[in-house]
Protein backbone atom coordinates (compact mmCIF):
# COMPACT_ATOMS: atom_id res chain seq x y z
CA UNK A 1 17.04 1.24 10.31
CA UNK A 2 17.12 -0.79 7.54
CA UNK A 3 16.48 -4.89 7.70
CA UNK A 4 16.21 -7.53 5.15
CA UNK A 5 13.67 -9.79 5.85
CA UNK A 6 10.72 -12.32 4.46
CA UNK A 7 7.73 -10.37 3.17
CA UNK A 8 5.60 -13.01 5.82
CA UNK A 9 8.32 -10.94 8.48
CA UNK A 10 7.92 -7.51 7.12
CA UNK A 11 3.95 -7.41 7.61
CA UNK A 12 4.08 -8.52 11.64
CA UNK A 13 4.13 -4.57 12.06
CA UNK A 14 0.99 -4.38 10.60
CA UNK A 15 -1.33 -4.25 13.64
CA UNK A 16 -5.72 -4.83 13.67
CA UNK A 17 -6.46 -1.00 13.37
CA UNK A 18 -3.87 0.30 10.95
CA UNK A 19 -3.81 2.50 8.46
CA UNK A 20 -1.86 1.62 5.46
CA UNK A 21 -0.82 3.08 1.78
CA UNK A 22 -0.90 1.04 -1.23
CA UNK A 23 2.06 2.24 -3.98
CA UNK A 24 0.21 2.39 -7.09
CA UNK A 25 -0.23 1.54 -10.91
CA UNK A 26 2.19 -0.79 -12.03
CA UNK A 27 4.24 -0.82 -8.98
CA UNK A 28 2.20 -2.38 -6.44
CA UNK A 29 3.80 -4.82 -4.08
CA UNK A 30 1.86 -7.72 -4.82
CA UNK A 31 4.25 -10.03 -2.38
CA UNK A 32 3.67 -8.21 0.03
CA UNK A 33 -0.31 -7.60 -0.23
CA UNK A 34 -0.20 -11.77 -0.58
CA UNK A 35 1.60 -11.90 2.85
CA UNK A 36 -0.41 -9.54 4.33
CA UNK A 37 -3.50 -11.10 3.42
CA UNK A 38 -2.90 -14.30 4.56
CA UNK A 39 -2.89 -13.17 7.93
CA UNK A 40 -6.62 -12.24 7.04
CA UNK A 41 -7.37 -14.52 10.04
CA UNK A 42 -5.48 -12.12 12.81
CA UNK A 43 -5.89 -8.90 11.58
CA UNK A 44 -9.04 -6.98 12.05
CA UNK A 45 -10.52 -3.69 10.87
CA UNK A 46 -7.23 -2.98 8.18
CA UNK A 47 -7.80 0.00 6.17
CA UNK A 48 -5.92 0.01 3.33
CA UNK A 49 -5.24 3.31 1.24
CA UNK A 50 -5.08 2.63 -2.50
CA UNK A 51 -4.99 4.90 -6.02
CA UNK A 52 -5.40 2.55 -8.71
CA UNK A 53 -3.83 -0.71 -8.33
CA UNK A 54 -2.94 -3.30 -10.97
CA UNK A 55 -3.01 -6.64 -10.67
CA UNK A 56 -5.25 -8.81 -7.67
CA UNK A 57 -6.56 -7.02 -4.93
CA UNK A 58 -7.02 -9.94 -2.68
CA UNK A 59 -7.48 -7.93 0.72
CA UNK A 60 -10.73 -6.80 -1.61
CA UNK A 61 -12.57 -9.65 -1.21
CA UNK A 62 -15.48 -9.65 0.31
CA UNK A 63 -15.66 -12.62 2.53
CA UNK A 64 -12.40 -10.64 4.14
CA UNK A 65 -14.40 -7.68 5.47
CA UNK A 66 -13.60 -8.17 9.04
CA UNK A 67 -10.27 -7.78 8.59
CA UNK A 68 -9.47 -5.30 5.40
CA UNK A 69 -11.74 -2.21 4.58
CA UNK A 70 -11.23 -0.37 1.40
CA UNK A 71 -10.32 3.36 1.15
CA UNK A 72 -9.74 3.69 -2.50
CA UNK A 73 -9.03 7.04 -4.02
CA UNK A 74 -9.70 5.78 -7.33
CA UNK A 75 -11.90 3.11 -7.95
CA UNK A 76 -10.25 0.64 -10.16
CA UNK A 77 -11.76 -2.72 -11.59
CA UNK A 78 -9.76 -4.87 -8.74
CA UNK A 79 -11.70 -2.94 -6.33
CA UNK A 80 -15.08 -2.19 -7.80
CA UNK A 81 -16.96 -5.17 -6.28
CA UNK A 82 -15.73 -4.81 -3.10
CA UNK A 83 -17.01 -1.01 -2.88
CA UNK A 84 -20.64 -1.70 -4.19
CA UNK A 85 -20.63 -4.61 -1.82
CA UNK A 86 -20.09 -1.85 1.33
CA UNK A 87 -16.60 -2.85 2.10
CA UNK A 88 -15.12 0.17 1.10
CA UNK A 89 -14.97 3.72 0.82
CA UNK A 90 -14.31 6.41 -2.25
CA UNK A 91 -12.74 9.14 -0.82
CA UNK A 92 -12.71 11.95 -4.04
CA UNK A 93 -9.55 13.85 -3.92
CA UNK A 94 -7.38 15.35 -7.00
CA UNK A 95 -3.80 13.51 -7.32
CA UNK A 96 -2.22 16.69 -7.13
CA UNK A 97 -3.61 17.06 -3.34
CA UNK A 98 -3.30 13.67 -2.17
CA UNK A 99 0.40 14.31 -0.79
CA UNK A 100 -1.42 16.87 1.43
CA UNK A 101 -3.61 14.53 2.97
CA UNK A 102 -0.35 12.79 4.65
CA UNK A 103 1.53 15.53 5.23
CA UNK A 104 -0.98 17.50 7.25
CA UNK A 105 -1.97 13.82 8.76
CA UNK A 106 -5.31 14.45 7.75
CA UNK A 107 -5.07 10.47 6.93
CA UNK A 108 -2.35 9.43 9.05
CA UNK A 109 -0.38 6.17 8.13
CA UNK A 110 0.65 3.39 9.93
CA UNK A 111 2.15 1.33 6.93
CA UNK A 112 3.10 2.47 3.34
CA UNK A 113 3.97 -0.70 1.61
CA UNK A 114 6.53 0.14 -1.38
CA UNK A 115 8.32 -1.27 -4.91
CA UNK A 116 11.57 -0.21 -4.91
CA UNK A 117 14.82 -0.78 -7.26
CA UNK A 118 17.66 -2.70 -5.72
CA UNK A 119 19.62 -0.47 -4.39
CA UNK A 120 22.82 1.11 -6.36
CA UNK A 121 26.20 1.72 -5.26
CA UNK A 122 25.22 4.20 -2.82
CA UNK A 123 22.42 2.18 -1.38
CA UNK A 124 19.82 4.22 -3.38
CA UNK A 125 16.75 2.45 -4.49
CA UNK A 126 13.96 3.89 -6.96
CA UNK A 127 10.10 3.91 -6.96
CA UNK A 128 10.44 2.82 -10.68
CA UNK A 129 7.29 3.37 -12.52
CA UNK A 130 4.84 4.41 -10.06
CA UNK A 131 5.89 7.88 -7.76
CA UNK A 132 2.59 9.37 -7.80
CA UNK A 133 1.67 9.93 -3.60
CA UNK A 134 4.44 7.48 -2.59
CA UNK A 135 6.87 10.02 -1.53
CA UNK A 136 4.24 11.75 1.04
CA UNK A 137 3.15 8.17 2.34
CA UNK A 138 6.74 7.44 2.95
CA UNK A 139 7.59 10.37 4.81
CA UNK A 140 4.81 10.31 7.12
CA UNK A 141 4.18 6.60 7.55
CA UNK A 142 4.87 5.10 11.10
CA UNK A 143 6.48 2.33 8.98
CA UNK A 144 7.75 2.07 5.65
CA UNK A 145 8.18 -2.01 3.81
CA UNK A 146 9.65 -2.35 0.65
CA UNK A 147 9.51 -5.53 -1.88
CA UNK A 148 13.01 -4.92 -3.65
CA UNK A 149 12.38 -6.07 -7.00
CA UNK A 150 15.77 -6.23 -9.58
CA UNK A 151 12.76 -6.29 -12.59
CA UNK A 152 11.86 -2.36 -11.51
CA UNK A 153 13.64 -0.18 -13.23
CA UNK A 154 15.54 2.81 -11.84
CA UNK A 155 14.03 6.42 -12.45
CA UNK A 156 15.61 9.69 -11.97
């Protein structure tokens, strides 16, 4: 089912104890990382699921560590002083194998938080400039919010 709604709306299903995937590179949803981590206060023990990530990382910050732990794939500057600080993780995997890790549920989703297109005449939206593991979170996540953005372009 599909439901437009507030990005403050869309993260409610994000629970103290989930799991969630990041899209990556130049198509992160930063409104929806800022709505999610402004409910910092209520949410506890977050692990969030990133490849490199452009742009602020605010869930990174330190003084957050109660609610949002790192699990970062590849360790990008946004990141990097959350990690040496011990609120993180590195987990080493090749890209190639990372869709594997969600398909088998060897890291099992709750969230995968998107950066789609607007959708075209047949309701079709993109992932624009970032595919990378997307497709494999989005199968397999519990839950799947997008930030629709008419700036992304459409890739085919």
């Amino acid at each position: 089912m599909y439901k437009s709604v507030t990005a403050e709306e869309a993260v409610k299903v994000i629970k103290s104890n989930s799991r969630i995937y990041l899209q990556a590179a130049a198509a992160v949803p930063q409104v929806l990382i800022n709505a999610m981590t402004a409910r910092h206060e209520e949410l506890r023990n977050v692990e969030v699921c990133q490849l490199h990530t452009e742009g602020e990382a605010p869930y990174a910050n330190p003084e957050l560590h109660e609610s949002f732990h790192v699990n970062s794939f590849f360790i990008g500057k946004n990141v990097r002083h959350t990690l040496k600080a011990g609120n993180g993780s590195y987990t080493p995997v090749f890209l190639s194998e990372l869709p594997l890790l969600f398909k088998r549920n060897i890291i099992d989703l709750d969230v995968a938080l998107i950066h789609v297109s607007v959708p075209d005449r047949h309701g079709y939206c993109s992932l624009g400039v970032s595919v990378e593991a997307t497709l494999a979170a989005i199968d397999n996540a519990k839950h799947v919010i997008a930030q629709v953005n008419p700036q992304m372009p459409r890739t085919h």
